[in-house]
N, C-alpha and C. Protein backbone atom coordinates (compact mmCIF):
# COMPACT_ATOMS: atom_id res chain seq x y z
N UNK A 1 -13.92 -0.43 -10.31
CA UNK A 1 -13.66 0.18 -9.00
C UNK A 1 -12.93 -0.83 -8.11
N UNK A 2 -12.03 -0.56 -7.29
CA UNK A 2 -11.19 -1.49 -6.24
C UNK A 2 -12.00 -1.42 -6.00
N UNK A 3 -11.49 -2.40 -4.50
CA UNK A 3 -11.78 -2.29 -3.56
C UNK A 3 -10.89 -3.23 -2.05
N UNK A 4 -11.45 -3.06 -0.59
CA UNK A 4 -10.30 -3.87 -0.06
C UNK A 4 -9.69 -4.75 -0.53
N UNK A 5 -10.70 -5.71 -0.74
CA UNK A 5 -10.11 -7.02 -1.26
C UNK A 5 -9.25 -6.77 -1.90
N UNK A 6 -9.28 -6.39 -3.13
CA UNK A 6 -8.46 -6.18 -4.41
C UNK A 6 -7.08 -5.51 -3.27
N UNK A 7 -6.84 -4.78 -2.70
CA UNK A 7 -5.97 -4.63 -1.92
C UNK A 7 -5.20 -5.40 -1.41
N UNK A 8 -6.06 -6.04 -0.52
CA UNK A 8 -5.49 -6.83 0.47
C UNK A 8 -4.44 -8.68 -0.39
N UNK A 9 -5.36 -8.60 -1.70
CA UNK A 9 -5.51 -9.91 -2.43
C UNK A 9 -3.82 -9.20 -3.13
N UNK A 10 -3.80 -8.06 -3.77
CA UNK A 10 -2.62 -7.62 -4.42
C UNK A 10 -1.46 -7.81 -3.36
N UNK A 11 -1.55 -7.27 -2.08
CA UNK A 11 -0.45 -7.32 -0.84
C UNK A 11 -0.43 -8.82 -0.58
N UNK A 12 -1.24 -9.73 -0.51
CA UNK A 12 -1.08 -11.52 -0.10
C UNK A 12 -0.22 -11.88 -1.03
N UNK A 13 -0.88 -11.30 -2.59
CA UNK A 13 0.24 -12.36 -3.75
C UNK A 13 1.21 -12.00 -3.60
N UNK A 14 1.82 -10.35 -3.04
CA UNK A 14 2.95 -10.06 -3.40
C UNK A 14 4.06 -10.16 -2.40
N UNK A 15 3.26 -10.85 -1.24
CA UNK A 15 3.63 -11.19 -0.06
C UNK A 15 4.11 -12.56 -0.17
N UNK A 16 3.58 -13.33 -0.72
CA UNK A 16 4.00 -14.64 -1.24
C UNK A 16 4.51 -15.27 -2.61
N UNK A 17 5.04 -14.48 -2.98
CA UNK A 17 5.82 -14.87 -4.42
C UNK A 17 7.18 -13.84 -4.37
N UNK A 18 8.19 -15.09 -4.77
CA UNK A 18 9.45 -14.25 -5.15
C UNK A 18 9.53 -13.21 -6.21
N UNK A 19 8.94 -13.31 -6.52
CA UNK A 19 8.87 -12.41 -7.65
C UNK A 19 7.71 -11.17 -7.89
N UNK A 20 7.87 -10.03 -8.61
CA UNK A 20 7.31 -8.75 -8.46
C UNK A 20 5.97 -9.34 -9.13
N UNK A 21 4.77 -9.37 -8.51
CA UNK A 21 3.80 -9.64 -9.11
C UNK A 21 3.03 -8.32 -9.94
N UNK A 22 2.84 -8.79 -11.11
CA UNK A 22 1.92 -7.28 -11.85
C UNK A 22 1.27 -6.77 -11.23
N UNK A 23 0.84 -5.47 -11.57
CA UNK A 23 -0.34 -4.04 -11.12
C UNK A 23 -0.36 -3.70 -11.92
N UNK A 24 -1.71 -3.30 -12.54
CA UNK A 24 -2.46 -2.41 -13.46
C UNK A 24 -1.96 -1.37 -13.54
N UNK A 25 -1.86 -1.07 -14.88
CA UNK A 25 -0.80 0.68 -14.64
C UNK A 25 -1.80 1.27 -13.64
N UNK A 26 -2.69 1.46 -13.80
CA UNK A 26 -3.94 2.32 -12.68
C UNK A 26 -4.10 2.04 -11.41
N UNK A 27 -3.56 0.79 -11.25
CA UNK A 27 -3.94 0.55 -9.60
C UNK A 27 -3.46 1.47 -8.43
N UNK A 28 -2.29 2.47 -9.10
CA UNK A 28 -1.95 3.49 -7.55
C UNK A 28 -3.19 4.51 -8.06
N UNK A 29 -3.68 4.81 -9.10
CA UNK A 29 -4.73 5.72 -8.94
C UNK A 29 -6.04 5.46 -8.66
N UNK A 30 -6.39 4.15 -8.94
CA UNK A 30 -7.50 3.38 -8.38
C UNK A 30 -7.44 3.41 -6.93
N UNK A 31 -6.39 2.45 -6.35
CA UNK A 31 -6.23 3.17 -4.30
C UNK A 31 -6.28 4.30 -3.91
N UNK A 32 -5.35 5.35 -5.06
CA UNK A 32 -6.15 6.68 -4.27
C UNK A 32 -7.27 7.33 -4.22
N UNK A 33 -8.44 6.83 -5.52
CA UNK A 33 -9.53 7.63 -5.22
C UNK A 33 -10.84 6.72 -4.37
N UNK A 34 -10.15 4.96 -4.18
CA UNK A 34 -11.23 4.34 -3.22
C UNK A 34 -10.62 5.08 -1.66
N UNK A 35 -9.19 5.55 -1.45
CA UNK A 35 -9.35 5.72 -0.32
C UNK A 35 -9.73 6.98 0.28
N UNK A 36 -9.49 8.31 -0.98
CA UNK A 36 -9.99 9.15 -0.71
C UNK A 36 -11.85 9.43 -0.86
N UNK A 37 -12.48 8.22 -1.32
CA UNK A 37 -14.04 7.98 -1.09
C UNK A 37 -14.30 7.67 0.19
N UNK A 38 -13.51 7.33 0.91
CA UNK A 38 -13.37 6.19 2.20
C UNK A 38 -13.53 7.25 3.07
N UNK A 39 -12.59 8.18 3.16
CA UNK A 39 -12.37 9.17 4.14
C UNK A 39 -13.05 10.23 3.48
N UNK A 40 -13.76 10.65 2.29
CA UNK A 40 -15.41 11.52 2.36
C UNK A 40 -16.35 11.20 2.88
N UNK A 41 -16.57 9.93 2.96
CA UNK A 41 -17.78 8.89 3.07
C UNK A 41 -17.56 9.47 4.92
N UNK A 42 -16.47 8.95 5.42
CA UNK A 42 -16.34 9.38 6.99
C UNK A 42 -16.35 10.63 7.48
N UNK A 43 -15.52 11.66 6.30
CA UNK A 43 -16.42 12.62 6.82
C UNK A 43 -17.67 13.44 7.21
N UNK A 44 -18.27 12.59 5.98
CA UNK A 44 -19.94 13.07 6.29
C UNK A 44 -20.62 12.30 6.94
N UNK A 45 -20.26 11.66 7.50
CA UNK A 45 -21.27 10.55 8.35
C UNK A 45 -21.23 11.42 9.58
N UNK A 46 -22.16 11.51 10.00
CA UNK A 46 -23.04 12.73 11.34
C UNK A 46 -22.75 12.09 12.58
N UNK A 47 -22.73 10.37 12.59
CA UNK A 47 -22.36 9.44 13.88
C UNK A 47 -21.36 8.93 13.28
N UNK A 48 -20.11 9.21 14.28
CA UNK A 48 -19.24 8.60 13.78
C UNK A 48 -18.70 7.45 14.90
N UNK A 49 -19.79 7.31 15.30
CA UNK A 49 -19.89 5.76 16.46
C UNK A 49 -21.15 4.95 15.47
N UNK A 50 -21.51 5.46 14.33
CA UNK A 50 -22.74 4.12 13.86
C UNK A 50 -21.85 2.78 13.67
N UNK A 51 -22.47 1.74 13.28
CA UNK A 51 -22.05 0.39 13.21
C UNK A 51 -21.25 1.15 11.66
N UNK A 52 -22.01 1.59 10.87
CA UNK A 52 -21.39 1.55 9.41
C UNK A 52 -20.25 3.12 9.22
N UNK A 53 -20.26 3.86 10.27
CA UNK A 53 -18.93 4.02 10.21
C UNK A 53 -18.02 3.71 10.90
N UNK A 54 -17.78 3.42 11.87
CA UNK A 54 -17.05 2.41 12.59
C UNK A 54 -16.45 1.02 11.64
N UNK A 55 -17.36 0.49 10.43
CA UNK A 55 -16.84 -0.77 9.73
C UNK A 55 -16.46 0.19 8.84
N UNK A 56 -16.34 1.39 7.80
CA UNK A 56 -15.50 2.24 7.15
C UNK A 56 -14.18 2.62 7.81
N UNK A 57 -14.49 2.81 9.05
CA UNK A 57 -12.97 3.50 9.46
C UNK A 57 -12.09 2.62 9.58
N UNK A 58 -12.82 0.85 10.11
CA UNK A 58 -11.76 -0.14 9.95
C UNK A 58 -11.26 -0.70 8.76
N UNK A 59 -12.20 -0.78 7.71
CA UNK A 59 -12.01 -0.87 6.23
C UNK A 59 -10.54 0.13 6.02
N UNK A 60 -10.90 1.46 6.13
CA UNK A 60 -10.01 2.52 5.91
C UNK A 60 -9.09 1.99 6.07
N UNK A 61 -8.47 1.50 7.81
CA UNK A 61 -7.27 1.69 8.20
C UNK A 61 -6.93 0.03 7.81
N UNK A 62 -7.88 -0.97 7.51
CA UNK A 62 -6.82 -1.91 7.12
C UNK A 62 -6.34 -2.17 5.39
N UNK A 63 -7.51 -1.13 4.50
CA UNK A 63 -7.00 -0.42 3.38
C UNK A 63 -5.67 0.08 3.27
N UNK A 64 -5.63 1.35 4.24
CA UNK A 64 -4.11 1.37 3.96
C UNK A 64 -3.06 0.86 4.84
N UNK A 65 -3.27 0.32 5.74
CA UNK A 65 -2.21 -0.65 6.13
C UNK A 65 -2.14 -2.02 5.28
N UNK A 66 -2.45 -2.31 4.79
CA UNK A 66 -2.23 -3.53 3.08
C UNK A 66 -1.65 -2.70 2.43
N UNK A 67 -2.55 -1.18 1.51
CA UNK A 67 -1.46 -0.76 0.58
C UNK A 67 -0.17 -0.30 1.11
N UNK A 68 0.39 0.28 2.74
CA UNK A 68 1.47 0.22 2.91
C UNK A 68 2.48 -0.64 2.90
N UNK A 69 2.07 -1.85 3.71
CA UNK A 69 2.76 -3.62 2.94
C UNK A 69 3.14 -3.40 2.08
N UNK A 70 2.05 -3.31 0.80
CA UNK A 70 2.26 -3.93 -0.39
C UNK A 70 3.69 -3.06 -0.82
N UNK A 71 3.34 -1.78 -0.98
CA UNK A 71 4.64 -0.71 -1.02
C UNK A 71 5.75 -1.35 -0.95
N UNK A 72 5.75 -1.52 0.80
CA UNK A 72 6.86 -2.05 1.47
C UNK A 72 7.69 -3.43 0.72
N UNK A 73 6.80 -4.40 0.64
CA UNK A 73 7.42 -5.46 0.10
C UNK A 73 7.82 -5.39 -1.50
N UNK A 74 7.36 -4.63 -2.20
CA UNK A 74 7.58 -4.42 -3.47
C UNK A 74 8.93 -4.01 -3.76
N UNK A 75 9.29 -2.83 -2.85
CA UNK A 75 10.44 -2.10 -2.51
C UNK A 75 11.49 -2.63 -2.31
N UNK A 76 11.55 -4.09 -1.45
CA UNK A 76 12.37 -4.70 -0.85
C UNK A 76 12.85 -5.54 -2.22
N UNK A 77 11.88 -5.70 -2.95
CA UNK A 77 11.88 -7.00 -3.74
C UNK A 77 13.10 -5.88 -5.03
N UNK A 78 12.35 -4.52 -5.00
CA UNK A 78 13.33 -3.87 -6.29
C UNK A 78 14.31 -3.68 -5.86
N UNK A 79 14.67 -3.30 -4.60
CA UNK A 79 16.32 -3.37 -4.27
C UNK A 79 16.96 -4.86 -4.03
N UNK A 80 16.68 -5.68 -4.01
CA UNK A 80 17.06 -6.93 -4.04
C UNK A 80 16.87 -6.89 -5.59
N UNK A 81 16.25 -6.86 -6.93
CA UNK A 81 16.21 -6.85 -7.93
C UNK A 81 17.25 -5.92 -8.70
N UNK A 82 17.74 -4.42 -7.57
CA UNK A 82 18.47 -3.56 -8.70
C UNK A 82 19.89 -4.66 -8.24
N UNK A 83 20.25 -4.83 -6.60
CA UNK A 83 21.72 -5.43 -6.69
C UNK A 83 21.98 -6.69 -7.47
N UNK A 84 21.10 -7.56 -7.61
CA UNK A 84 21.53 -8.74 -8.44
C UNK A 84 21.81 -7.97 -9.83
N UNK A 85 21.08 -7.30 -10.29
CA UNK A 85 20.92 -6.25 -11.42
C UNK A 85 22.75 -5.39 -11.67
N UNK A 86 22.76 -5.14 -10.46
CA UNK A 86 24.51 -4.49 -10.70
C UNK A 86 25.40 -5.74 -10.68
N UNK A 87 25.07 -6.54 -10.38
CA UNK A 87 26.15 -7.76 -10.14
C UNK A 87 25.83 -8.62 -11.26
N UNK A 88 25.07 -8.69 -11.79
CA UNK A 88 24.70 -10.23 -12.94
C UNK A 88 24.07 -9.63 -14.21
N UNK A 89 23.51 -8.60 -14.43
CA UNK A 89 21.92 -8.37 -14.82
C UNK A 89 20.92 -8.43 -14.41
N UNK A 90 20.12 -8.28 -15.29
CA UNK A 90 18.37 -8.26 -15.15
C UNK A 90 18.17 -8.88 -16.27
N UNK A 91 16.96 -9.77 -15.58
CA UNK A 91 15.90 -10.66 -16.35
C UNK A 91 14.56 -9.62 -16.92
N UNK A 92 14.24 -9.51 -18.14
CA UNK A 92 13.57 -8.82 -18.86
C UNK A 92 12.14 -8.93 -18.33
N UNK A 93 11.75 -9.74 -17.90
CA UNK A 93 10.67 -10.32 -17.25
C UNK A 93 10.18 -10.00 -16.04
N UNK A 94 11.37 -9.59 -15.43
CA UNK A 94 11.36 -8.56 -13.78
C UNK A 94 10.82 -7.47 -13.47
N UNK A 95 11.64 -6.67 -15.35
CA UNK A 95 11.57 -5.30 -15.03
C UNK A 95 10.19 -4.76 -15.87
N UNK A 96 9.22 -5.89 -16.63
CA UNK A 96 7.59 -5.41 -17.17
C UNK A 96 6.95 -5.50 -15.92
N UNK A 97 7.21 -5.78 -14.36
CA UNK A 97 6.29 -5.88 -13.92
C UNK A 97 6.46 -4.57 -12.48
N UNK A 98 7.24 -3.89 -13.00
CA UNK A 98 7.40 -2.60 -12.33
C UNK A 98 6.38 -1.58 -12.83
N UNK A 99 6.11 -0.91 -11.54
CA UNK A 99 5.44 0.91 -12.14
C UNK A 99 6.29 1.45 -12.51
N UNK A 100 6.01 2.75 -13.37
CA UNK A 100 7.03 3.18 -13.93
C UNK A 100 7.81 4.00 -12.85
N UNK A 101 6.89 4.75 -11.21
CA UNK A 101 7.85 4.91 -10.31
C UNK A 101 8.45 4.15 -10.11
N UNK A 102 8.48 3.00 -10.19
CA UNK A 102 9.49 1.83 -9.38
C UNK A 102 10.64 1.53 -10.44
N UNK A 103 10.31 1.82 -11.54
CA UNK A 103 11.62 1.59 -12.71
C UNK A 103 12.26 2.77 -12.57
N UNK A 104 11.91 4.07 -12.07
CA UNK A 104 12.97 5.40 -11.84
C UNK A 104 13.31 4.87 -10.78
N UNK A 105 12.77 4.11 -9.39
CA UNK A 105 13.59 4.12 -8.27
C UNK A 105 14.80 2.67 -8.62
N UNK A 106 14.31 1.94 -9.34
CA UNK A 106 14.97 1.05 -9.62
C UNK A 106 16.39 1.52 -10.66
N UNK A 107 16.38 2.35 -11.63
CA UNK A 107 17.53 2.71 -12.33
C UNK A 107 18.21 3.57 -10.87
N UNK A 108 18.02 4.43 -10.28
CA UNK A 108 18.70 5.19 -9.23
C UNK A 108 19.18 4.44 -8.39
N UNK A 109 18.93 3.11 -8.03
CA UNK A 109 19.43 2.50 -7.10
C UNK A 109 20.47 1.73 -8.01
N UNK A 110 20.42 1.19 -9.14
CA UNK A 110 21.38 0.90 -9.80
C UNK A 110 22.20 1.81 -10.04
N UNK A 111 22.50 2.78 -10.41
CA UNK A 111 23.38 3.38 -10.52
C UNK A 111 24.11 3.99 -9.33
N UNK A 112 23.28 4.04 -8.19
CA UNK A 112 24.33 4.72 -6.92
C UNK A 112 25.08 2.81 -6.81
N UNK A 113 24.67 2.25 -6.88
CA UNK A 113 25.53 0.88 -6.57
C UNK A 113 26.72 0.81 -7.87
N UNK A 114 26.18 0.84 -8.68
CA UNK A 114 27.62 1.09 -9.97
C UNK A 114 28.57 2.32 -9.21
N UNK A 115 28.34 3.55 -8.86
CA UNK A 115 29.30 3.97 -8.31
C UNK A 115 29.58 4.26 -7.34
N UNK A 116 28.77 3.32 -6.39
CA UNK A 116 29.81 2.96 -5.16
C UNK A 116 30.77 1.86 -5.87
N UNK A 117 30.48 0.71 -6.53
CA UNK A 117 31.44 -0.15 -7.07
C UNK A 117 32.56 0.42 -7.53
N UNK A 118 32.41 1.59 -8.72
CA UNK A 118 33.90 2.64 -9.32
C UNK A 118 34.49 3.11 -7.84
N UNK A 119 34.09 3.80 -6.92
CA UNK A 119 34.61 4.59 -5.93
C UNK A 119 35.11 3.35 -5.26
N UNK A 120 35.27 2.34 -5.23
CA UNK A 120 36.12 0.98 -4.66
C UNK A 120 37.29 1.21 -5.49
């Protein structure tokens, strides 16, 4: 089972290394069912001023504000990865540490850059 940490710890490394750090093929389905526990858990709580939901809802929201980061910077890192990629290649080593969404967004971005390059 995640959990923040495991979140927050995946968004730090990937926040601080040039390079695409691995994820478990499972880890986008692992975040979605700790966060959709997160927000059952809040909905049934009867006080939603107790101490322990109040520390869920902040859990929640700094849950997914990390997994949005992490997104974010990953993203940045594959489009900086597809243009060197249209201009030089790719290092084999780059592209094992993609999800396999990120290897479809990563071939699509290579290829609209190959033909913007032809349409020059």
């Amino acid at each position: 089972m995640i959990t923040f940490s495991d979140i927050y710890e995946a968004m730090r490394k990937e926040k601080y290394s040039e390079q695409l750090h691995p994820l478990s093929p499972k880890f986008l389905v692992e975040v979605s069912q700790y966060l959709k526990e997160k927000k059952e858990f809040l909905n049934k709580e009867e006080d939603s001023f107790s101490d322990m939901a109040l520390r869920n809802k902040k859990k929640l929201e700094n849950s997914l504000s990390s997994f949005r980061d992490l997104i974010r910077i990953r993203k940045k890192k594959i489009l900086n990865l597809a243009f060197v990629s249209s201009e030089v290649g790719i290092n084999k080593t780059d592209f094992e540490n993609l999800l396999s969404f990120e290897k479809d967004l990563f071939e699509e971005i290579v290829k609209g850059l190959e033909r913007s390059e032809g349409n020059m």
